[in-house]
N, C-alpha and C. Protein backbone atom coordinates (compact mmCIF):
# COMPACT_ATOMS: atom_id res chain seq x y z
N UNK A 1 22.75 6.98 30.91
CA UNK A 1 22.38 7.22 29.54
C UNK A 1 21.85 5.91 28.94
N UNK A 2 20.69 6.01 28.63
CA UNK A 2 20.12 4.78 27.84
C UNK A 2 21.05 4.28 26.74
N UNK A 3 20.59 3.03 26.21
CA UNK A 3 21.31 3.08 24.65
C UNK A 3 21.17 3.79 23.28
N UNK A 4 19.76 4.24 23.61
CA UNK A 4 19.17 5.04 22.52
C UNK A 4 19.99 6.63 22.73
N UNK A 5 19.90 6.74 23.88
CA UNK A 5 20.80 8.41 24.08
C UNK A 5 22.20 8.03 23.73
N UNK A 6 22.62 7.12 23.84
CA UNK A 6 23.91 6.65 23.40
C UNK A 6 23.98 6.74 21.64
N UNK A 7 22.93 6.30 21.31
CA UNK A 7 23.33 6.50 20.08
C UNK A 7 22.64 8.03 19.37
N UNK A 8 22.19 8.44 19.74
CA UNK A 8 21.83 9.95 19.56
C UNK A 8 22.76 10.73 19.87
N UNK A 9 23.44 10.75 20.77
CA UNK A 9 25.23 10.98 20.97
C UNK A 9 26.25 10.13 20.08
N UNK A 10 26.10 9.16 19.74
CA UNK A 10 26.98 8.89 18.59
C UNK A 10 27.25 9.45 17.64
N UNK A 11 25.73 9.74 16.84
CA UNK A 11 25.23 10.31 15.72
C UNK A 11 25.77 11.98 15.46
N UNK A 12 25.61 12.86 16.83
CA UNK A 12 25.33 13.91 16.67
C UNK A 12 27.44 13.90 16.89
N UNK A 13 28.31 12.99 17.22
CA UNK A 13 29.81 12.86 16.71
C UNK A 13 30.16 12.10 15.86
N UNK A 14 30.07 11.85 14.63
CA UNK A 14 29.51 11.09 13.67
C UNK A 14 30.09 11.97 12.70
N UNK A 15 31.13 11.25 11.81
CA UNK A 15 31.88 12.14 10.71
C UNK A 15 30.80 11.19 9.41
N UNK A 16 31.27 12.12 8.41
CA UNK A 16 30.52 11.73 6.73
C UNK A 16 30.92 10.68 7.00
N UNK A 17 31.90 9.62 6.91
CA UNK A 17 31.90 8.40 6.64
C UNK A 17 30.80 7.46 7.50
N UNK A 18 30.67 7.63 8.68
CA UNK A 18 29.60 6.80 9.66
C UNK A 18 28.39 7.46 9.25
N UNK A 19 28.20 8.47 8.84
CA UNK A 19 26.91 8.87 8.48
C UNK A 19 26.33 8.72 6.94
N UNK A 20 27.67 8.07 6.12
CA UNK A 20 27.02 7.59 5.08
C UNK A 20 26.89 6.07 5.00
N UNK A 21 27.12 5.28 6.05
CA UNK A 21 27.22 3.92 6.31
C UNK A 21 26.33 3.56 7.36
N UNK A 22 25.77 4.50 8.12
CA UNK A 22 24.99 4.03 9.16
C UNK A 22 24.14 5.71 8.66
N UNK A 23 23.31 5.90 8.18
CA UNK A 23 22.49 7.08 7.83
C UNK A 23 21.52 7.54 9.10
N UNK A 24 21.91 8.76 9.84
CA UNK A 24 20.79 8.91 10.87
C UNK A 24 18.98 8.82 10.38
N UNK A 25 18.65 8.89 9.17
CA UNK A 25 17.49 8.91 8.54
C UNK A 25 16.81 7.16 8.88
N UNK A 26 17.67 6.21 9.05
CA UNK A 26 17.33 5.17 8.79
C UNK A 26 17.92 4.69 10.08
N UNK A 27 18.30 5.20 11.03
CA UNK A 27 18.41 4.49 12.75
C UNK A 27 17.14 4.27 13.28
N UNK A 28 16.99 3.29 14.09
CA UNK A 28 16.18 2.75 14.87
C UNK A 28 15.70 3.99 15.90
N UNK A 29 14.42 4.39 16.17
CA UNK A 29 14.01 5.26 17.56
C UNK A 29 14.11 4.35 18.49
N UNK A 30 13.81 5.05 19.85
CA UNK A 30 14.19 4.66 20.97
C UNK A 30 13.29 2.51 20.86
N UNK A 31 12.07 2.86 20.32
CA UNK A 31 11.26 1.81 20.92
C UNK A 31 11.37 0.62 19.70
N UNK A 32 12.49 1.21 18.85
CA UNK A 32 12.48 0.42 17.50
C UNK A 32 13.74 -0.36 18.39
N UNK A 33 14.93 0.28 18.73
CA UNK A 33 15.73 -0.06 19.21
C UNK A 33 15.44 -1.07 20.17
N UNK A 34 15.14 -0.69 21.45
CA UNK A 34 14.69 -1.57 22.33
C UNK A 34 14.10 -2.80 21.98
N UNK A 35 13.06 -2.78 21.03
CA UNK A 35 12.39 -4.12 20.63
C UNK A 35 13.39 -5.14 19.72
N UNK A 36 14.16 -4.30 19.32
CA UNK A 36 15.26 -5.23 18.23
C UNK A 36 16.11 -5.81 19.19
N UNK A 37 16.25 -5.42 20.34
CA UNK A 37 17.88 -6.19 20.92
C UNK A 37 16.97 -6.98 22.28
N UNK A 38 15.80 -6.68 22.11
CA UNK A 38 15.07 -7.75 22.69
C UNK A 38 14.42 -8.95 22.26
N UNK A 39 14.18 -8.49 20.64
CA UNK A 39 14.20 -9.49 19.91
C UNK A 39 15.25 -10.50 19.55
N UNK A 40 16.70 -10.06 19.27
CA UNK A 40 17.33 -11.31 19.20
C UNK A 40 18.39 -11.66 20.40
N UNK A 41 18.90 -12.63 19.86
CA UNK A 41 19.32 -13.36 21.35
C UNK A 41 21.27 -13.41 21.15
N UNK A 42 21.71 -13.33 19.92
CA UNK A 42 22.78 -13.35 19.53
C UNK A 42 23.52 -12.18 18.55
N UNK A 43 24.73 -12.02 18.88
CA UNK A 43 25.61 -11.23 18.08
C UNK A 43 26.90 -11.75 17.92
N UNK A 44 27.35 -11.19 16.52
CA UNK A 44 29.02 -11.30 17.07
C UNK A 44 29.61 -10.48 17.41
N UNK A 45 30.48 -10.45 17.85
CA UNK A 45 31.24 -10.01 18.97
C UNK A 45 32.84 -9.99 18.76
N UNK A 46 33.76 -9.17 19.13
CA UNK A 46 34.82 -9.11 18.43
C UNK A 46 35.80 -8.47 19.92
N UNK A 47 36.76 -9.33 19.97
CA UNK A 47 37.79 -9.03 20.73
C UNK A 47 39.46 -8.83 20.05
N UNK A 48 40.20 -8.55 20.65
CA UNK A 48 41.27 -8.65 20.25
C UNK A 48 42.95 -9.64 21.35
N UNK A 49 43.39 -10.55 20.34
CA UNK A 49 43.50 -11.62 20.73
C UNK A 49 44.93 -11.42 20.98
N UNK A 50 46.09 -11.99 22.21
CA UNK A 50 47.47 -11.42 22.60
C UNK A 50 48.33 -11.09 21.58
N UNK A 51 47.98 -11.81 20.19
CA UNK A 51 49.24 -11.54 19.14
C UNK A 51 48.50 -9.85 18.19
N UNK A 52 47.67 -9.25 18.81
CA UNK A 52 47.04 -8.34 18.35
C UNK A 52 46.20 -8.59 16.62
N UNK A 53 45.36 -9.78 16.73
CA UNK A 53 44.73 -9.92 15.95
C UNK A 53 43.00 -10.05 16.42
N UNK A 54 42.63 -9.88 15.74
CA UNK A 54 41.02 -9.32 15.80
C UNK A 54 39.98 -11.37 15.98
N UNK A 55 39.36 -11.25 17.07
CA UNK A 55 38.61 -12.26 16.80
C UNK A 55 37.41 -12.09 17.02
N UNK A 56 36.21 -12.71 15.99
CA UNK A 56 34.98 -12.37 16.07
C UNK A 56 34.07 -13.97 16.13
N UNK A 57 33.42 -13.55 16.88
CA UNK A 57 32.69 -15.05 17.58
C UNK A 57 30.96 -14.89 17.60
N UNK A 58 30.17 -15.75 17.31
CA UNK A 58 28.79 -15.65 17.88
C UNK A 58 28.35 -15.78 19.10
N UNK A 59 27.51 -14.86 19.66
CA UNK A 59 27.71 -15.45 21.24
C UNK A 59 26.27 -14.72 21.66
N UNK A 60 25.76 -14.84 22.70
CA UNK A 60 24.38 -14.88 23.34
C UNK A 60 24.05 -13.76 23.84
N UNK A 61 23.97 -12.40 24.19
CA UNK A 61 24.18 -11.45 24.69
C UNK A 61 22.21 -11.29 25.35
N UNK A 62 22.09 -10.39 26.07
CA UNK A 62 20.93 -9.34 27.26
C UNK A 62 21.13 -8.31 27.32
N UNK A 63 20.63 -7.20 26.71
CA UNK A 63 20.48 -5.84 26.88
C UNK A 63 19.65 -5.69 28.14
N UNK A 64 20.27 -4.47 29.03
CA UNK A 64 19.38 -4.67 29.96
C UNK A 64 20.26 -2.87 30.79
N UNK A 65 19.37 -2.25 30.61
CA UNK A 65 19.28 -0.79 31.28
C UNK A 65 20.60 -0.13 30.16
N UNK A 66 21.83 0.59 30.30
CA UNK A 66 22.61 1.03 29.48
C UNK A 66 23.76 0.16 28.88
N UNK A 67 23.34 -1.00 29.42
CA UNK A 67 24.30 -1.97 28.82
C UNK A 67 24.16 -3.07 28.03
N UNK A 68 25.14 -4.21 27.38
CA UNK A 68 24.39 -5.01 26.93
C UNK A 68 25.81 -6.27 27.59
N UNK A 69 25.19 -7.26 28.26
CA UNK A 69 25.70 -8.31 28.81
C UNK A 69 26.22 -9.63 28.30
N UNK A 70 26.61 -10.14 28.53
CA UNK A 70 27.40 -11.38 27.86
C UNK A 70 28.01 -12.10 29.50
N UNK A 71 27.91 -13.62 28.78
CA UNK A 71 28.14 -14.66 29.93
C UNK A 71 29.76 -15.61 29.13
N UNK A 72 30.38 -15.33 29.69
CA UNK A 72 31.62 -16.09 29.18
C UNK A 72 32.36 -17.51 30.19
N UNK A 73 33.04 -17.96 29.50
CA UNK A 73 33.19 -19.44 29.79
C UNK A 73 35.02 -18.56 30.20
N UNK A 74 35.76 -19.58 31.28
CA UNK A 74 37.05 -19.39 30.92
C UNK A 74 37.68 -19.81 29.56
N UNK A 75 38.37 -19.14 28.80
CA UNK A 75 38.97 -19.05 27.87
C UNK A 75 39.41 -18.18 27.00
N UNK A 76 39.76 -18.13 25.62
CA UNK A 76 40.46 -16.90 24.95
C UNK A 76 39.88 -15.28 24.72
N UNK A 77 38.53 -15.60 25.02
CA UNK A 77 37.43 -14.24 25.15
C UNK A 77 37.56 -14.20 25.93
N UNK A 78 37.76 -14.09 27.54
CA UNK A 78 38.11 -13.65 28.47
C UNK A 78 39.24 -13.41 28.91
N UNK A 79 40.14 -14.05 28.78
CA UNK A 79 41.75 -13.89 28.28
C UNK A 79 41.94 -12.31 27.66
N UNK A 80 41.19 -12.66 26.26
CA UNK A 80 41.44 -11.08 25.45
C UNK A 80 40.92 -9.72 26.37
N UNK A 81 39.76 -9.88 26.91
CA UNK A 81 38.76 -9.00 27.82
C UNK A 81 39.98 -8.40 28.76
N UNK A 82 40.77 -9.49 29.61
CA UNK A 82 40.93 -9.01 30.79
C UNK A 82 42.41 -8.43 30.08
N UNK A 83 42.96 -8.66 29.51
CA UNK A 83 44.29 -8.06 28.77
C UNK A 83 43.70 -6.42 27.99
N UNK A 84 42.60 -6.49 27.39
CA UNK A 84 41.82 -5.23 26.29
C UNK A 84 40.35 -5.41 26.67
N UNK A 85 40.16 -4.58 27.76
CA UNK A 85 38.49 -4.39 27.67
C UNK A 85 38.21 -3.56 26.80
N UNK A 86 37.79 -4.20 25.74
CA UNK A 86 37.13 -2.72 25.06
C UNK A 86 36.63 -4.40 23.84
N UNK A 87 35.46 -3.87 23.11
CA UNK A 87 35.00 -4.56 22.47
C UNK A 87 34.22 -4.09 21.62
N UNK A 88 33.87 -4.50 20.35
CA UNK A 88 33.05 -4.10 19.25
C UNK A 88 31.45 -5.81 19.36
N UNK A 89 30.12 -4.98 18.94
CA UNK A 89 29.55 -5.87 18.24
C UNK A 89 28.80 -5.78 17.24
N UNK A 90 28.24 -6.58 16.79
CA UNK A 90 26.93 -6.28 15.13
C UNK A 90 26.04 -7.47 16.39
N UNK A 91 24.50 -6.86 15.83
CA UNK A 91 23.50 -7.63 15.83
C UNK A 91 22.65 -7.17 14.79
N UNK A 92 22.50 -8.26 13.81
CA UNK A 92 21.71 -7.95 12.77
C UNK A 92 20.99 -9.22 12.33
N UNK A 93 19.79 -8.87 11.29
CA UNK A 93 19.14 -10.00 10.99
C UNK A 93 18.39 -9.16 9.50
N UNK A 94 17.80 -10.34 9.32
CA UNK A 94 16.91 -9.78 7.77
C UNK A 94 17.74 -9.67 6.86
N UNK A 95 17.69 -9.50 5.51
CA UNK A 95 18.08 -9.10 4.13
C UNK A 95 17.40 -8.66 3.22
N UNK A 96 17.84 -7.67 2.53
CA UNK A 96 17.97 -6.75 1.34
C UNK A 96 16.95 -5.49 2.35
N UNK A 97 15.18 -5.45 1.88
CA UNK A 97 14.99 -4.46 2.23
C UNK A 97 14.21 -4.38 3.82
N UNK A 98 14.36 -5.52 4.32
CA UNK A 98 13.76 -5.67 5.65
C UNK A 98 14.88 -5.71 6.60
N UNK A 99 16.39 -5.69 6.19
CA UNK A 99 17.82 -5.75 7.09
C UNK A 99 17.50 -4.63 7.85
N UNK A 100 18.14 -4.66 9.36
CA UNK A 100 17.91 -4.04 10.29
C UNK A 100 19.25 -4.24 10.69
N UNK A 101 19.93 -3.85 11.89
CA UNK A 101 21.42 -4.19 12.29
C UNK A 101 21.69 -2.80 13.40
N UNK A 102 22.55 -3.46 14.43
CA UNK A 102 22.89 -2.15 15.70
C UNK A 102 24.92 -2.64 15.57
N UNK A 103 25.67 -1.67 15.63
CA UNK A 103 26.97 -1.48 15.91
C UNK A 103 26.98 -0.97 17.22
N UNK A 104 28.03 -1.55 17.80
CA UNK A 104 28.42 -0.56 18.97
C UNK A 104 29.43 -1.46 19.40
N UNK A 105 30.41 -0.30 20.44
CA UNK A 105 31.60 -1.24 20.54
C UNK A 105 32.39 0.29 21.99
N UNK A 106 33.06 -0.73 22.48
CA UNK A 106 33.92 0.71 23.96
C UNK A 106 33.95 -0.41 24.72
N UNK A 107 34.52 0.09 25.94
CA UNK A 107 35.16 -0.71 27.10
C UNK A 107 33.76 -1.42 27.93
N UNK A 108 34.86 -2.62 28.51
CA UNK A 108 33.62 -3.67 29.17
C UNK A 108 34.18 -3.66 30.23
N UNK A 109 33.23 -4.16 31.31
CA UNK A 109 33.28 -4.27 32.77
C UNK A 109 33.48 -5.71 33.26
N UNK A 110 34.45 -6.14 33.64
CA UNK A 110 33.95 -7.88 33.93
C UNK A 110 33.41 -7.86 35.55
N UNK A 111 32.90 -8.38 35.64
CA UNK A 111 31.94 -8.91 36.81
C UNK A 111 32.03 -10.90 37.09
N UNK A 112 32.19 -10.64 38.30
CA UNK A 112 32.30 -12.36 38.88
C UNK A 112 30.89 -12.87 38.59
N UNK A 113 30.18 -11.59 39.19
CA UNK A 113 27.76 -12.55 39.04
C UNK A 113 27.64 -11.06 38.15
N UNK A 114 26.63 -11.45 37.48
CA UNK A 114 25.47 -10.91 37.07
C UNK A 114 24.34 -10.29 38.08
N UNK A 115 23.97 -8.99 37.90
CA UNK A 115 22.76 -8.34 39.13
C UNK A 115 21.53 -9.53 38.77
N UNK A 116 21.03 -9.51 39.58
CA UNK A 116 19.89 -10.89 39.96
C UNK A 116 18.88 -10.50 38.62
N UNK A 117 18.86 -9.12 38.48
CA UNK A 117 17.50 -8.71 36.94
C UNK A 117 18.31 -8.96 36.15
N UNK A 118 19.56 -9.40 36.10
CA UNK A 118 20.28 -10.08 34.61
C UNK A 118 19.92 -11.43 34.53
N UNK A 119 20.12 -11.84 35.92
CA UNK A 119 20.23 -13.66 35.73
C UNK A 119 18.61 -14.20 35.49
N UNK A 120 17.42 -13.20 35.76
CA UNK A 120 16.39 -13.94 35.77
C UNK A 120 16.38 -13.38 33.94
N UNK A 121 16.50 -12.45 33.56
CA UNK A 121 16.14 -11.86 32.29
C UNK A 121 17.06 -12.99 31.40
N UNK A 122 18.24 -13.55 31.54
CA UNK A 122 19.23 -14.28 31.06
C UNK A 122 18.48 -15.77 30.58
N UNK A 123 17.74 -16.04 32.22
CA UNK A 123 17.31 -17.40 32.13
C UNK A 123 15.78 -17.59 31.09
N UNK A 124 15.11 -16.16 31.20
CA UNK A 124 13.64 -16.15 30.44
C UNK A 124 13.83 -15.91 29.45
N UNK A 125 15.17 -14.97 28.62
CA UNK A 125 15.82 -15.29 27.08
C UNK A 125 15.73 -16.55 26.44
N UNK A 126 16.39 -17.38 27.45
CA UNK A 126 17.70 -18.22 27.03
C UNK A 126 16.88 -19.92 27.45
N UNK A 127 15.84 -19.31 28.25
CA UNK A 127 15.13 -20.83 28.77
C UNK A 127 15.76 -21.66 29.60
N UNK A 128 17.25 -21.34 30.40
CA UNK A 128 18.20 -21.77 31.40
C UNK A 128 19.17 -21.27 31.84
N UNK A 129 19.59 -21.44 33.18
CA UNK A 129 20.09 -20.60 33.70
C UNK A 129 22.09 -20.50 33.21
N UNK A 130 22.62 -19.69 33.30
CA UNK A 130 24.17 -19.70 32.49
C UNK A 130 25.00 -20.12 34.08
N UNK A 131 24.56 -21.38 34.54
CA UNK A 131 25.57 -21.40 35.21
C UNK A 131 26.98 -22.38 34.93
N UNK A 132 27.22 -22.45 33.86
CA UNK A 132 28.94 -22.67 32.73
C UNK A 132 29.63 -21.39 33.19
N UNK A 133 29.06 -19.94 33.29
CA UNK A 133 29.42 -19.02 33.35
C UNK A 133 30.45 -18.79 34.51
N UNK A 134 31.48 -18.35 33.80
CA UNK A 134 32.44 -18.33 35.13
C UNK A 134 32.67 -16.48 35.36
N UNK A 135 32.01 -15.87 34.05
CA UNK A 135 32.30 -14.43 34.35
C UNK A 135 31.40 -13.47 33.36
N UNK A 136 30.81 -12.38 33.78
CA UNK A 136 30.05 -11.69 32.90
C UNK A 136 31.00 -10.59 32.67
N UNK A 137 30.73 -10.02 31.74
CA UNK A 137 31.56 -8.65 31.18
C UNK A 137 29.92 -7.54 30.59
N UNK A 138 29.95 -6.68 30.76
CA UNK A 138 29.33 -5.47 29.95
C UNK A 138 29.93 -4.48 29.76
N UNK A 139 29.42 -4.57 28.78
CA UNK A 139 29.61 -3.07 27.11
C UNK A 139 28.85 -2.28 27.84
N UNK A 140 29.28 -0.76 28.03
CA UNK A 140 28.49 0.60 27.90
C UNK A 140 29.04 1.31 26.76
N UNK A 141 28.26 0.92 25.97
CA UNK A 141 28.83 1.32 24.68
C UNK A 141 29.46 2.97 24.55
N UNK A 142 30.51 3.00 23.75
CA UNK A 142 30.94 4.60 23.69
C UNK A 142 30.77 5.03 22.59
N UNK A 143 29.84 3.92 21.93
CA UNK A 143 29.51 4.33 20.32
C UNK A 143 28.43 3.10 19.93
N UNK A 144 27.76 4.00 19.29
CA UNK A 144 25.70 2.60 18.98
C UNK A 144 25.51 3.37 18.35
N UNK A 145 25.38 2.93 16.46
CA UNK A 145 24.63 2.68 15.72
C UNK A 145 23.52 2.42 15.08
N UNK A 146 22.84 2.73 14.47
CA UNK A 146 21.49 1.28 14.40
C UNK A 146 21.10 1.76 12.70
N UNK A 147 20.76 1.03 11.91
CA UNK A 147 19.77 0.79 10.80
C UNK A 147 19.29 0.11 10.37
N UNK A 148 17.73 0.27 9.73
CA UNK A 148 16.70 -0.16 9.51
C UNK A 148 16.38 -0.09 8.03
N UNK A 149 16.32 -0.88 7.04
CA UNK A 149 16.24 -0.50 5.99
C UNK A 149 14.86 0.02 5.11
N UNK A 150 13.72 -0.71 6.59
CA UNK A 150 12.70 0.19 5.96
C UNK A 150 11.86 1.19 6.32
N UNK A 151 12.80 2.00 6.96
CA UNK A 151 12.86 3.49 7.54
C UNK A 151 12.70 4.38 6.52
């Protein structure tokens, strides 16, 4: 399932409250989508930390086929990951009537490498290669969002 079918399945389980906060009228289509999470390079990102408190961090992420990837360092985001895979993020940019923004959040996968079309897509993002990286994790999201405000 793409991310766009992901969120067309969100939508279509989607109570009044998410649908008056994320309006299907004003979600991103498939190619709006795609170009936005190829356009930016960062989100935050939100784990949950051993004393069961919520931590949200900026961090570098790659969308790439139904997922969206992240390169982590050893420490408390990976810590939280491998204790609670499951994760929320926002990527958004712009303000007032040009704001745009994607939610999504469900269980992550950790991975020792990255598939080789991550690490070259990672390095032509990012302009170098993530080798700090001691572990990748991906989101298949079980819930994606998106709005555009000048939809």
């Amino acid at each position: 399932m793409t991310l766009f079918e992901r969120q067309e399945a969100s939508y279509r389980g989607a109570d009044a409250a998410i649908r008056g906060s994320w309006p299907p009228e004003k979600a991103m289509d498939g190619e709006q989508l795609e170009g936005f999470l190829a356009e930016r390079r960062y989100c935050v990102l939100a784990t949950v930390s051993a004393k069961g408190r919520p931590q949200a961090r900026p961090v570098a992420f790659t969308a790439l086929g139904d997922g969206i990837w992240f390169a982590t360092v050893a420490g408390g985001r990976l810590r939280n990951i491998e204790r609670l895979p499951w994760v929320s993020v926002v990527i958004a940019d712009g303000e007032g009537d040009a704001h745009r923004a994607v939610a999504a959040d469900g269980p992550v996968a950790l991975h020792a490498d990255a598939p080789s079309k991550m690490l070259e897509l990672w390095e032509e993002r990012f302009g170098s290669r993530a080798d700090w990286a001691v572990a990748w994790f991906e989101l298949r999201p079980e819930r994606l969002y998106s709005y555009d405000a000048r939809r």
